[in-house]
Protein backbone atom coordinates (compact mmCIF):
# COMPACT_ATOMS: atom_id res chain seq x y z
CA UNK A 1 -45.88 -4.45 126.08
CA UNK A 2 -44.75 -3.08 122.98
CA UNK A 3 -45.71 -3.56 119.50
CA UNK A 4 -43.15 -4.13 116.86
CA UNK A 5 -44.21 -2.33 113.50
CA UNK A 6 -43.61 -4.04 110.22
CA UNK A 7 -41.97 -1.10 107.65
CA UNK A 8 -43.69 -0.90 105.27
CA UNK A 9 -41.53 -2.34 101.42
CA UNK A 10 -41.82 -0.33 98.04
CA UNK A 11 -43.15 -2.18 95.35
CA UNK A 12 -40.19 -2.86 92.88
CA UNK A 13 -40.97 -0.74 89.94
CA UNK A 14 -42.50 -2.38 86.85
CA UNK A 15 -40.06 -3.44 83.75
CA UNK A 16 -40.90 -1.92 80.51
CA UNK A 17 -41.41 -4.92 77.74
CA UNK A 18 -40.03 -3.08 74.66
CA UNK A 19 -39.13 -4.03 71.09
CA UNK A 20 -37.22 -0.82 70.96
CA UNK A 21 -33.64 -1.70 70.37
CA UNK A 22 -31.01 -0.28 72.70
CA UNK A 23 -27.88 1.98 71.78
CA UNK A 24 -25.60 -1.57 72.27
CA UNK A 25 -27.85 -3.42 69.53
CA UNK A 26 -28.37 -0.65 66.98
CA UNK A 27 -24.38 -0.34 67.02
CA UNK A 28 -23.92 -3.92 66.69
CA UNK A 29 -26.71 -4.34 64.21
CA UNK A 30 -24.77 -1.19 62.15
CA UNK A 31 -21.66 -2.79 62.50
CA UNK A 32 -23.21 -6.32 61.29
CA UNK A 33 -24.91 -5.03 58.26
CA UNK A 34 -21.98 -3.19 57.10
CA UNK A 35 -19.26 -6.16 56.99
CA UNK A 36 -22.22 -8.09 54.73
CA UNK A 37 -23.08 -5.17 52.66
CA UNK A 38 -18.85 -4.34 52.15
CA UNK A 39 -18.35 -8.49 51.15
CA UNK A 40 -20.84 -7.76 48.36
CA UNK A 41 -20.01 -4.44 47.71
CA UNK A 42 -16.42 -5.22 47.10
CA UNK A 43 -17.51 -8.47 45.04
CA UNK A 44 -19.44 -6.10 42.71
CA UNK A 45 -16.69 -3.50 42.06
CA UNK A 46 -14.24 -5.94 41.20
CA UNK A 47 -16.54 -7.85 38.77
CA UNK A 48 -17.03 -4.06 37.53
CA UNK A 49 -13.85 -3.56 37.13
CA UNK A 50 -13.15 -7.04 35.10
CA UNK A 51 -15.87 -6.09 32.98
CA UNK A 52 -14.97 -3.05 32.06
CA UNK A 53 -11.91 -3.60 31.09
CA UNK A 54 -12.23 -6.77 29.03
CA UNK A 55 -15.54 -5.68 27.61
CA UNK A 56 -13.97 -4.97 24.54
CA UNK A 57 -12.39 -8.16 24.38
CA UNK A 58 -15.67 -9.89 24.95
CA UNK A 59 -17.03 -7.80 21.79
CA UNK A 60 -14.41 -8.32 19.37
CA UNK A 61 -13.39 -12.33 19.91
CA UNK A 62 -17.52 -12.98 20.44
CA UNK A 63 -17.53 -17.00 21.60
CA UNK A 64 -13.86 -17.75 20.33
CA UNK A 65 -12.49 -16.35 23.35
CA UNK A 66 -14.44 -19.60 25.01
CA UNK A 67 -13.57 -21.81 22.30
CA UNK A 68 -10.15 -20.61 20.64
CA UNK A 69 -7.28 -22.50 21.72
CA UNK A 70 -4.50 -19.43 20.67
CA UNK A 71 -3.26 -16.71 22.75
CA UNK A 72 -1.87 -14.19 20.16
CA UNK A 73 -0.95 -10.93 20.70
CA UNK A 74 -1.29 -8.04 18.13
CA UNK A 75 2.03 -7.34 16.11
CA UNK A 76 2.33 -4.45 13.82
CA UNK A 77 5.70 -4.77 12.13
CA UNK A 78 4.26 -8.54 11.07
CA UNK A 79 0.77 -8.02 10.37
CA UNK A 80 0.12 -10.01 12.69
CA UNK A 81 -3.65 -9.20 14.38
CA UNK A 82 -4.02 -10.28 17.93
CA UNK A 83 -6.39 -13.40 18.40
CA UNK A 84 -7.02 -14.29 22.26
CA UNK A 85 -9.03 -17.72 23.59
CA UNK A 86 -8.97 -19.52 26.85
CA UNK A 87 -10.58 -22.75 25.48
CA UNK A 88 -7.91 -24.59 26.34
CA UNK A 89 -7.11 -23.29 29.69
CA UNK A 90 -10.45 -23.64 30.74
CA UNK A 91 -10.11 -27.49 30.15
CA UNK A 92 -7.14 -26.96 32.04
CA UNK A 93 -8.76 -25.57 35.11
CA UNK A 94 -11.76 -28.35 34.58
CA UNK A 95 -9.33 -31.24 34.32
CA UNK A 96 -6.69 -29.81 37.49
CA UNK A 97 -9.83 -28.93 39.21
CA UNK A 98 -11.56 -32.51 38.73
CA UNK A 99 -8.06 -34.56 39.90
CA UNK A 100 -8.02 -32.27 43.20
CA UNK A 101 -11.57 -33.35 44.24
CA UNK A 102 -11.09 -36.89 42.53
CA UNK A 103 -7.92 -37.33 44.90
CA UNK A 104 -8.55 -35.17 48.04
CA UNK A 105 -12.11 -35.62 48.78
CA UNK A 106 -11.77 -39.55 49.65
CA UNK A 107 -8.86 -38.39 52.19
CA UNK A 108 -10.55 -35.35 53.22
CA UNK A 109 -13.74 -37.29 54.31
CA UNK A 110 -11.50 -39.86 56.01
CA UNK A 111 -9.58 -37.74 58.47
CA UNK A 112 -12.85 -36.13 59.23
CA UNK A 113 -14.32 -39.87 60.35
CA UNK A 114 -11.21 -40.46 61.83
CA UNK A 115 -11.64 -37.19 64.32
CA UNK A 116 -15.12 -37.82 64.83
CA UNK A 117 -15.25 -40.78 65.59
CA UNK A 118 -11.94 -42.89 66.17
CA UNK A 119 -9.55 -40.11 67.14
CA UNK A 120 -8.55 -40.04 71.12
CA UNK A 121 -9.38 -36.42 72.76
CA UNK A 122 -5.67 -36.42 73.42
CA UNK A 123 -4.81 -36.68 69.72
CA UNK A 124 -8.37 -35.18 67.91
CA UNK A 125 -7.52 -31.47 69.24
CA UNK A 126 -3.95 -30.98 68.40
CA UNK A 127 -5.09 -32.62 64.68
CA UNK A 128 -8.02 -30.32 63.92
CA UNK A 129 -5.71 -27.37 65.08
CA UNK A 130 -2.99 -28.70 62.49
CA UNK A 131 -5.76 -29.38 59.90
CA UNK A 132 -6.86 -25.34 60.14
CA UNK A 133 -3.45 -24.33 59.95
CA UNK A 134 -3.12 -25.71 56.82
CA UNK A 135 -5.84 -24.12 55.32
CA UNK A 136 -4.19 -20.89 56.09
CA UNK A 137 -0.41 -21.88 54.55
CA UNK A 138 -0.05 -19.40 51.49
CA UNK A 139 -0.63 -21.52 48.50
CA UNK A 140 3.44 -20.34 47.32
CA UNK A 141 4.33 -22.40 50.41
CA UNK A 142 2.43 -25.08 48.77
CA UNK A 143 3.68 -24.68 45.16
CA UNK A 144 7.43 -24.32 46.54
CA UNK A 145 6.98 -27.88 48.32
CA UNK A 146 5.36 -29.02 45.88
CA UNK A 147 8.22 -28.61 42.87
CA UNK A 148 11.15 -29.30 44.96
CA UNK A 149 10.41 -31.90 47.25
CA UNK A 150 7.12 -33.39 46.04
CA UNK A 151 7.68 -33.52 41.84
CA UNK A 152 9.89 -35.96 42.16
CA UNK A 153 8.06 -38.88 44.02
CA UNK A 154 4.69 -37.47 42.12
CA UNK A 155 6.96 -38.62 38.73
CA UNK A 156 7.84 -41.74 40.05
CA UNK A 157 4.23 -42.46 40.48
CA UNK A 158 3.00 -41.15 37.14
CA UNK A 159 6.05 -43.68 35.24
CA UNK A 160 4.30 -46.25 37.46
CA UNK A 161 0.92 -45.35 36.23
CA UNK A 162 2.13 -45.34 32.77
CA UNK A 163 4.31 -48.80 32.86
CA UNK A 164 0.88 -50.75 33.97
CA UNK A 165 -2.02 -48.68 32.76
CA UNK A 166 -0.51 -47.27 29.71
CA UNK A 167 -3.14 -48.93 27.50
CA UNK A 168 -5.87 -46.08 28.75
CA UNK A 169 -5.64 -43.08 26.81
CA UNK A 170 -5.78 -40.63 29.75
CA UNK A 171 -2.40 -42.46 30.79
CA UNK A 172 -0.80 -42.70 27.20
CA UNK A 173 2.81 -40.70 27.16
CA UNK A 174 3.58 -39.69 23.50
CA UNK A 175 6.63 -38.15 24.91
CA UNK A 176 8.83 -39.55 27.74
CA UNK A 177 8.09 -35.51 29.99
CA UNK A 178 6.32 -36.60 33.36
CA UNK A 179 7.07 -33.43 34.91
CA UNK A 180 4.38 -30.28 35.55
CA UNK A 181 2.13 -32.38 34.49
CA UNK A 182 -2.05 -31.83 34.83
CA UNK A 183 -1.41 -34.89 37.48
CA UNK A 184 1.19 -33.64 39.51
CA UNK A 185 -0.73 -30.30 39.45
CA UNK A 186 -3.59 -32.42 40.68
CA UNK A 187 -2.23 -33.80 43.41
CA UNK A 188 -0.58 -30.25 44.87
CA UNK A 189 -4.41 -29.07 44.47
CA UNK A 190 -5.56 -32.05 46.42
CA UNK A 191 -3.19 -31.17 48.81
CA UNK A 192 -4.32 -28.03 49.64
CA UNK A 193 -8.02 -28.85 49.53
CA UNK A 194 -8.07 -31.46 52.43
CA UNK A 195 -8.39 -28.84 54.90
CA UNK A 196 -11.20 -27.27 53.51
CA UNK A 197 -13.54 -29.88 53.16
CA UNK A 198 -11.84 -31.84 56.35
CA UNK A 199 -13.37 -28.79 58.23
CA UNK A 200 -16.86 -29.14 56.40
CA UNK A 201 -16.92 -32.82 56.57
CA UNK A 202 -16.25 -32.87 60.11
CA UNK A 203 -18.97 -30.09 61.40
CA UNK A 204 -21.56 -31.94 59.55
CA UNK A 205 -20.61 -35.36 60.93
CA UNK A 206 -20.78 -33.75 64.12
CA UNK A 207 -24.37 -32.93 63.55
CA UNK A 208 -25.48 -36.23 62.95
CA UNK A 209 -28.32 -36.59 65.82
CA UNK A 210 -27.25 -38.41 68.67
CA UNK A 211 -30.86 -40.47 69.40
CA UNK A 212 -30.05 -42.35 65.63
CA UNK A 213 -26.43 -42.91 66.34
CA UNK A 214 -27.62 -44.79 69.87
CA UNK A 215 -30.44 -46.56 68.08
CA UNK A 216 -28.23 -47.95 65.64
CA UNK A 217 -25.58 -49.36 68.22
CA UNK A 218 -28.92 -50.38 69.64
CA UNK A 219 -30.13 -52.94 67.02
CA UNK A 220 -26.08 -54.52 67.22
CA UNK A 221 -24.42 -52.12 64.95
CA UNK A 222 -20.66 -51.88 65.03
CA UNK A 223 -19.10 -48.14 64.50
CA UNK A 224 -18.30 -49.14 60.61
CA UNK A 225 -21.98 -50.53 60.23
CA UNK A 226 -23.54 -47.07 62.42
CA UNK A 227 -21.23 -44.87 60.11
CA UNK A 228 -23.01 -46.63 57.01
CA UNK A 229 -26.01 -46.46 58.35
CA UNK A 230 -26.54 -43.31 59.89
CA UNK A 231 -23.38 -40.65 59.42
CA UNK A 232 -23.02 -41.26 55.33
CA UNK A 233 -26.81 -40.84 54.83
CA UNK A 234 -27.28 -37.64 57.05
CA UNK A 235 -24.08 -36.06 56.32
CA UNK A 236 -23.80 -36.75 52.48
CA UNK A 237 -25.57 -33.30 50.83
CA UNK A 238 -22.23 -31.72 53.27
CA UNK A 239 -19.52 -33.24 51.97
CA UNK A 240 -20.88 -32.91 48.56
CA UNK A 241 -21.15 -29.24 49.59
CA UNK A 242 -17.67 -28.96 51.29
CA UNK A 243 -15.73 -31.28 48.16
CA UNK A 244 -17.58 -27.81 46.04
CA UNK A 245 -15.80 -25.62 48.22
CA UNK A 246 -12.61 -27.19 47.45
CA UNK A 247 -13.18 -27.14 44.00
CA UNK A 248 -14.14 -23.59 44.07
CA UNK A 249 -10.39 -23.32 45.50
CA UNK A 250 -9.12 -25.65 43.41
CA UNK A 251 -10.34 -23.61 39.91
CA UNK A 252 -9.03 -20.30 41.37
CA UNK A 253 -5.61 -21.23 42.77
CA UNK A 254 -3.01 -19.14 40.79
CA UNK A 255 1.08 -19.49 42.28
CA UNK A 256 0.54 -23.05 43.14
CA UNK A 257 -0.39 -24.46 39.69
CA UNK A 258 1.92 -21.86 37.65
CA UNK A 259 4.89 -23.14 39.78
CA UNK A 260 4.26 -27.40 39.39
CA UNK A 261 2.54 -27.14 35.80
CA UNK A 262 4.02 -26.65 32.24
CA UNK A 263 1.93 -24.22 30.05
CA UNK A 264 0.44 -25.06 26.99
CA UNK A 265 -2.18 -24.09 24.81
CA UNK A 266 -3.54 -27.42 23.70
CA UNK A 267 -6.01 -29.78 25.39
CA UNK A 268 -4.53 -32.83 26.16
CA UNK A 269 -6.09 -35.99 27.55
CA UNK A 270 -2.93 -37.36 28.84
CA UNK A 271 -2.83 -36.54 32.52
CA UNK A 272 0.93 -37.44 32.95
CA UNK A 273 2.02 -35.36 30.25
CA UNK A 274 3.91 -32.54 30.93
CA UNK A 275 1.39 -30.14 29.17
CA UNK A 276 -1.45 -28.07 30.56
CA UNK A 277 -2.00 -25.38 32.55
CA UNK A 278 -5.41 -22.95 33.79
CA UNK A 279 -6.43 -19.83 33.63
CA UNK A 280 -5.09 -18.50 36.87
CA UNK A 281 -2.08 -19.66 35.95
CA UNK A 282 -2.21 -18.08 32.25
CA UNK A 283 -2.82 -14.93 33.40
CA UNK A 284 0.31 -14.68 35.99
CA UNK A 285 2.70 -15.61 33.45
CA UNK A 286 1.51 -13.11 30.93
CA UNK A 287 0.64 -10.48 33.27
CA UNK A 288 4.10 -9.05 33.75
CA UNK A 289 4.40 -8.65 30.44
CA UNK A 290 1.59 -7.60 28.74
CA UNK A 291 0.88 -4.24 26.89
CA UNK A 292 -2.26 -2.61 26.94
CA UNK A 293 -4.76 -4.70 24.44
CA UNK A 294 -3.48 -8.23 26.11
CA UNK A 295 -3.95 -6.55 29.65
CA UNK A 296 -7.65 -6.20 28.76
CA UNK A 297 -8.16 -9.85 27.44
CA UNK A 298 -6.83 -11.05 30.92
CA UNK A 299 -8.75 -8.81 32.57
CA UNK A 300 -11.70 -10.52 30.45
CA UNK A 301 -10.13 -14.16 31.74
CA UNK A 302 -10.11 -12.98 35.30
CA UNK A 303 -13.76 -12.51 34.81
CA UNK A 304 -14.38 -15.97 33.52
CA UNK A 305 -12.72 -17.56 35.55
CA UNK A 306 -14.12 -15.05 38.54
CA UNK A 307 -17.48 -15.96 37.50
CA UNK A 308 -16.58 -19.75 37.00
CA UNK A 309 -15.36 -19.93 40.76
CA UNK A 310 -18.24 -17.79 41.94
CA UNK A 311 -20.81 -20.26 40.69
CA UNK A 312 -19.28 -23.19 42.17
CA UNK A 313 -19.21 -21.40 45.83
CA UNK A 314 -22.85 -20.61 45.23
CA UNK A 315 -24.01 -24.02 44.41
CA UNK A 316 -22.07 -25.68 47.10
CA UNK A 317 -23.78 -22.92 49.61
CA UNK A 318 -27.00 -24.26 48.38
CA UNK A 319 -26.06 -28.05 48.88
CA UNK A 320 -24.82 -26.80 52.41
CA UNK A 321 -28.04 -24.90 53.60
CA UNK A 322 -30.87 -27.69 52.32
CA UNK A 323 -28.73 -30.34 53.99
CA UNK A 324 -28.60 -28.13 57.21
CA UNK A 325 -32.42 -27.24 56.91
CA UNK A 326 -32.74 -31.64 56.02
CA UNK A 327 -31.25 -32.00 59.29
């Protein structure tokens, strides 16, 4: 009787437990750090760039260049010296800037309550795929539209306005010229915003934890009352963060404005007047013709207005990342 022998198994050999990165993750870390080193490097030359070439603007009109309300350029055979301020569009880009939120922000954080929470699966992924692409459409698209086919229902509205609340200032028409007006330019802006914070609104809605939503349909809430209740509270800092990242859009949009609002240099508080305008849009019209001197004091605006746009993104990062960290 034979016996059967048992071979004898190899021990598997013991995994090393290392910290040292392998050649996959130092290529992907290289590759990572220099995309978010390039975003800021590129942010820093072109602020660079705008300062150095408006510098001398900044030196010679001191404050007035905040405050003046004249864009005059230098004319020798006149004796005419050259006297540049963007008071006035600034108030344009405050006031164009202020209707966008004040009209798309309301609509913005209803489609994204619609998709979150009413919307059919069948319907909510075709929308959200229509609401990114049209935060992609070139904002030309969106200035085109807007002057041909939107101006003239936009007027209708504004006469409207005027006819019943004509009494408020801010609605007042010394002049019967309801076209490219702040309003109109408004309402293209608040167009083109809804995406943005749709997007925002939505992916912090979606966040809300599940465990509150279920104890408030718990205690006999309907969807309305649970929305109240829960979604508003929790998701409030974000859509005060993502109606800041429209705005930042809103003061920095350039073809879009210039194409559905009249220039001016004069602050006016009537919205339906067809007077106004914003720095973006200041500097497009006089960039193609502009000698050397003027070519420096809108370099100078572009930094303004860069700097102006750059502080609203950065506060409404903030707002983002303590509601996120809330959360």
């Amino acid at each position: 009787m034979s016996t059967a022998t048992v071979p004898s198994k190899t021990p598997p050999v013991a995994r090393v437990i290392t910290t040292k990165p392998r050649f996959s993750d130092k290529v992907f870390r290289a590759v990572v750090t220099t995309g978010g080193l390039s975003s800021l490097v590129i942010l820093a030359v072109i602020a660079f760039f705008l300062v150095y070439n408006g510098f001398g603007v900044f030196k010679s009109e001191g404050l007035s260049f905040f405050t003046g309300f004249e864009w005059v350029d230098a004319q020798p055979d006149a004796g005419t010296a050259a006297s540049y301020g963007i008071g006035a569009m600034l108030y344009g880009t405050l006031l164009t800037g202020f209707l966008a939120v004040l009209f798309g922000v309301p609509i913005a954080v209803g489609a994204a309550l619609f998709l979150s929470y009413y919307a059919p699966e069948w319907l909510k992924k075709p929308m959200v795929i229509v609401v990114d692409v049209m935060a992609a459409i070139p904002s030309i698209v969106y200035g085109l539209w807007g002057y041909f086919v939107f101006m003239p229902h936009a007027e209708y509205w504004a006469k409207l306005i005027h006819k019943y609340l004509g009494f408020i200032p801010f609605f007042d028409m010394p002049a019967n010229a309801f076209s490219r007006s702040p309003f109109i330019a408004g309402l293209v802006l608040a167009i083109m915003i809804i995406p943005i914070v749709t997007s925002v609104s939505r992916e912090v809605f979606a966040q809300t934890p599940l465990d509150r939503i279920q104890a408030a349909y718990a205690l006999g809430a309907t969807k309305w009352s649970m929305i109240k209740a829960v979604v508003f509270p929790y998701g409030a800092g974000g859509v005060v963060g993502g109606a800041m990242l429209g705005l930042g859009r809103a003061l920095g949009e350039t073809v879009a404005v210039y194409t559905v609002l009249n220039l001016v240099y004069d602050i006016r508080i009537e919205v339906l007047l067809s007077a106004g305008g914003n720095v973006a849009s200041m500097i497009v019209n006089k960039f193609g013709e502009a000698d050397a001197p003027e070519l420096k004091a809108l370099m100078a605006a572009g930094f303004v207005l860069f700097l102006v746009t750059l502080i609203v993104n950065f506060i409404a990062n903030i707002i983002i990342n303590r509601t996120a960290r809330k959360g």
